[in-house]
C-alpha atoms as a PDB file:
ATOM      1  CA  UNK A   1     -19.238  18.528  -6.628  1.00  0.00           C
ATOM      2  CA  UNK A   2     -17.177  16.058  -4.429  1.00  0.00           C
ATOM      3  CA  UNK A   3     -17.892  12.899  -7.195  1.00  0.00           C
ATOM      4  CA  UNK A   4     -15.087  11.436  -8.505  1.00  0.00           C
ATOM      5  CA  UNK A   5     -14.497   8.839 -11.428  1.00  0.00           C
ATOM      6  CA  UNK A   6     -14.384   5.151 -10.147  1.00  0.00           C
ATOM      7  CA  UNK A   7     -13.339   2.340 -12.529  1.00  0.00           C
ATOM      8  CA  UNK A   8     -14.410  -1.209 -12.113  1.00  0.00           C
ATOM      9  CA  UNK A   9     -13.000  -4.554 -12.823  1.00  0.00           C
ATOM     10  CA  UNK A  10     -15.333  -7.283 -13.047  1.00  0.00           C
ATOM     11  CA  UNK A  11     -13.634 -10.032 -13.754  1.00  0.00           C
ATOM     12  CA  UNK A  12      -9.667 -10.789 -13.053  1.00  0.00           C
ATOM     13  CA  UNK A  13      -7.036 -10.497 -15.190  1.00  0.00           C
ATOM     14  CA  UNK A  14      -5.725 -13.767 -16.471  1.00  0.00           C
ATOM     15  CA  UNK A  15      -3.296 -16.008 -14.198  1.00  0.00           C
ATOM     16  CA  UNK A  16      -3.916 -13.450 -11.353  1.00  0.00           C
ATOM     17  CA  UNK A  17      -2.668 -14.277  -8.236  1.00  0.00           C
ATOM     18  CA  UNK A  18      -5.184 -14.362  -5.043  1.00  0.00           C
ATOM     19  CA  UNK A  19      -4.544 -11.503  -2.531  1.00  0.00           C
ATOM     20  CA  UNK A  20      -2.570 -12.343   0.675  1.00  0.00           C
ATOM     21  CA  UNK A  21      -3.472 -10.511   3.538  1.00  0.00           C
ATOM     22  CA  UNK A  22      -1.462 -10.523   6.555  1.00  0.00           C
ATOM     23  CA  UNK A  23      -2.744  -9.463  10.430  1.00  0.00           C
ATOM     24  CA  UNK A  24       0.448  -8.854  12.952  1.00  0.00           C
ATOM     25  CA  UNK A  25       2.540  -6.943  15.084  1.00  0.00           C
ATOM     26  CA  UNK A  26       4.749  -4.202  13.668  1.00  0.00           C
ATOM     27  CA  UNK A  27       7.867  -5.924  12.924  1.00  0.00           C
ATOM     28  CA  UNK A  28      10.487  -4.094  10.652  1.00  0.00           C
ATOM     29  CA  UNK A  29      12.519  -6.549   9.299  1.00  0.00           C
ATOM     30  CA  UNK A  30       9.459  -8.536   8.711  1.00  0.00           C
ATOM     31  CA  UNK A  31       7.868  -5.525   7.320  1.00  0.00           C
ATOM     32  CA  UNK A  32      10.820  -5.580   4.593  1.00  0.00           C
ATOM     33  CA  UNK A  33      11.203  -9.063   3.635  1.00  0.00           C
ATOM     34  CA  UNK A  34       7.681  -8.932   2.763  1.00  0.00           C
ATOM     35  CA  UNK A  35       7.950  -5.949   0.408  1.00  0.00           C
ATOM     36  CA  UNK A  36      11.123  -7.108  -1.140  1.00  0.00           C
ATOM     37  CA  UNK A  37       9.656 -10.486  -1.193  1.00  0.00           C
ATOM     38  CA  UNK A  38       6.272  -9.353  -3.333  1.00  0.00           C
ATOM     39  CA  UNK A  39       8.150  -6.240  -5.595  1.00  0.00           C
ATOM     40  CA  UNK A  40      11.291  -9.033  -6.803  1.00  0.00           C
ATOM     41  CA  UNK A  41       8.123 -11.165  -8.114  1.00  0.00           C
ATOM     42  CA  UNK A  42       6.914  -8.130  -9.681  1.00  0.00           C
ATOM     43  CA  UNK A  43       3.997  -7.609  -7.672  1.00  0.00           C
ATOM     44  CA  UNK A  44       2.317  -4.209  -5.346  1.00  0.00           C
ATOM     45  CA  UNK A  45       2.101  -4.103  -1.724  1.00  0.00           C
ATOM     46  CA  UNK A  46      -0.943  -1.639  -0.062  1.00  0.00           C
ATOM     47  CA  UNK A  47       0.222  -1.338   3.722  1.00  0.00           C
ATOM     48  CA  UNK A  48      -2.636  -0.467   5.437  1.00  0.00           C
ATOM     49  CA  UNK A  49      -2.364   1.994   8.460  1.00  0.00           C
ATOM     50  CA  UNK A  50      -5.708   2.744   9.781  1.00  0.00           C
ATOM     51  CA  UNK A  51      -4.408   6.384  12.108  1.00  0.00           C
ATOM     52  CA  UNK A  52      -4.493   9.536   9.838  1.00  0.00           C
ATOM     53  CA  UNK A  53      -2.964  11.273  12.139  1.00  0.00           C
ATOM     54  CA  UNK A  54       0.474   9.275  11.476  1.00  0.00           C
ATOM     55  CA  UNK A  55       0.034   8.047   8.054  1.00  0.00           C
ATOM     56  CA  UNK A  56       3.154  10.552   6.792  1.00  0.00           C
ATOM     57  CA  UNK A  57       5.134   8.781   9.622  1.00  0.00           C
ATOM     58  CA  UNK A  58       4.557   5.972   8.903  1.00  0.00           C
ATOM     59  CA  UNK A  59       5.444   6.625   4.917  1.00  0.00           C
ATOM     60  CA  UNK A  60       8.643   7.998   5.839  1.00  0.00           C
ATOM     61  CA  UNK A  61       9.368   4.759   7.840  1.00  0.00           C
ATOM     62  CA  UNK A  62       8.778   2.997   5.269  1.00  0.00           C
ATOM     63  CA  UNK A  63      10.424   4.943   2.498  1.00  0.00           C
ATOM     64  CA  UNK A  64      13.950   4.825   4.993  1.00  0.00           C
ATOM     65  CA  UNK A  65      13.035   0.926   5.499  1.00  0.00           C
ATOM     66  CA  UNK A  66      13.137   0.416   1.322  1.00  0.00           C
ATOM     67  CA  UNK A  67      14.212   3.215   0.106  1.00  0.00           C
ATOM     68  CA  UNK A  68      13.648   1.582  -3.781  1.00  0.00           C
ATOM     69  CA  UNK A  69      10.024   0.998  -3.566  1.00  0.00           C
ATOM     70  CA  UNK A  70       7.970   3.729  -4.313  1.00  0.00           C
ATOM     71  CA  UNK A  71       5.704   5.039  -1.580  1.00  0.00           C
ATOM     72  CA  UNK A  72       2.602   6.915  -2.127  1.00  0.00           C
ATOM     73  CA  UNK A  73      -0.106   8.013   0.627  1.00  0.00           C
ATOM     74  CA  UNK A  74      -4.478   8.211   0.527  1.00  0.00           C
ATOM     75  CA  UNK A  75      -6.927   8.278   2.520  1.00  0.00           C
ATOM     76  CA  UNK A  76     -10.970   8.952   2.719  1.00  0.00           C
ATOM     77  CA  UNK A  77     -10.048  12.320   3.978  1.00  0.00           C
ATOM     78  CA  UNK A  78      -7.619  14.092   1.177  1.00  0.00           C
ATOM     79  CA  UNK A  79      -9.165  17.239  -0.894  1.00  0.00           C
ATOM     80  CA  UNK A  80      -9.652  16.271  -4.694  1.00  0.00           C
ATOM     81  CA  UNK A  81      -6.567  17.995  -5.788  1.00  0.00           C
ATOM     82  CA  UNK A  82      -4.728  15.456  -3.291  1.00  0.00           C
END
């Protein structure tokens, strides 16, 4: 009926790094260096786009701008089966 299964982690993981967050204007190269930068240390970027309307635009431009990370999309508004 709509509910879905939600996991929690209490406590972090051992010799977890803190979360950077990062505020700016939509730079490109800048926009690469910092996902090469965070997947050669092994780490997981979310890139937060807050415009449903062009979220699959701005996956694509992000899939063409490195093409070996691996891109997925959600939002508040997807069906379950999303």
């Amino acid at each position: 009926s709509g509910a879905r299964d939600m996991s929690q982690i209490t406590t972090p993981p051992i010799n977890r790094t803190p979360i950077k967050t990062f505020v700016g204007e939509y730079k490109l190269p800048l926009v690469r260096t910092a996902i090469l930068h965070e997947m050669e240390r092994g780490g997981q970027v979310y890139f937060v786009n807050n415009r449903i309307e062009n979220i699959e635009q701005i996956a694509m431009e992000v899939k063409q701008l490195v093409p070996e990370a691996r891109v997925a999309i959600g939002h508040g508004q997807m069906n379950e089966r999303e």
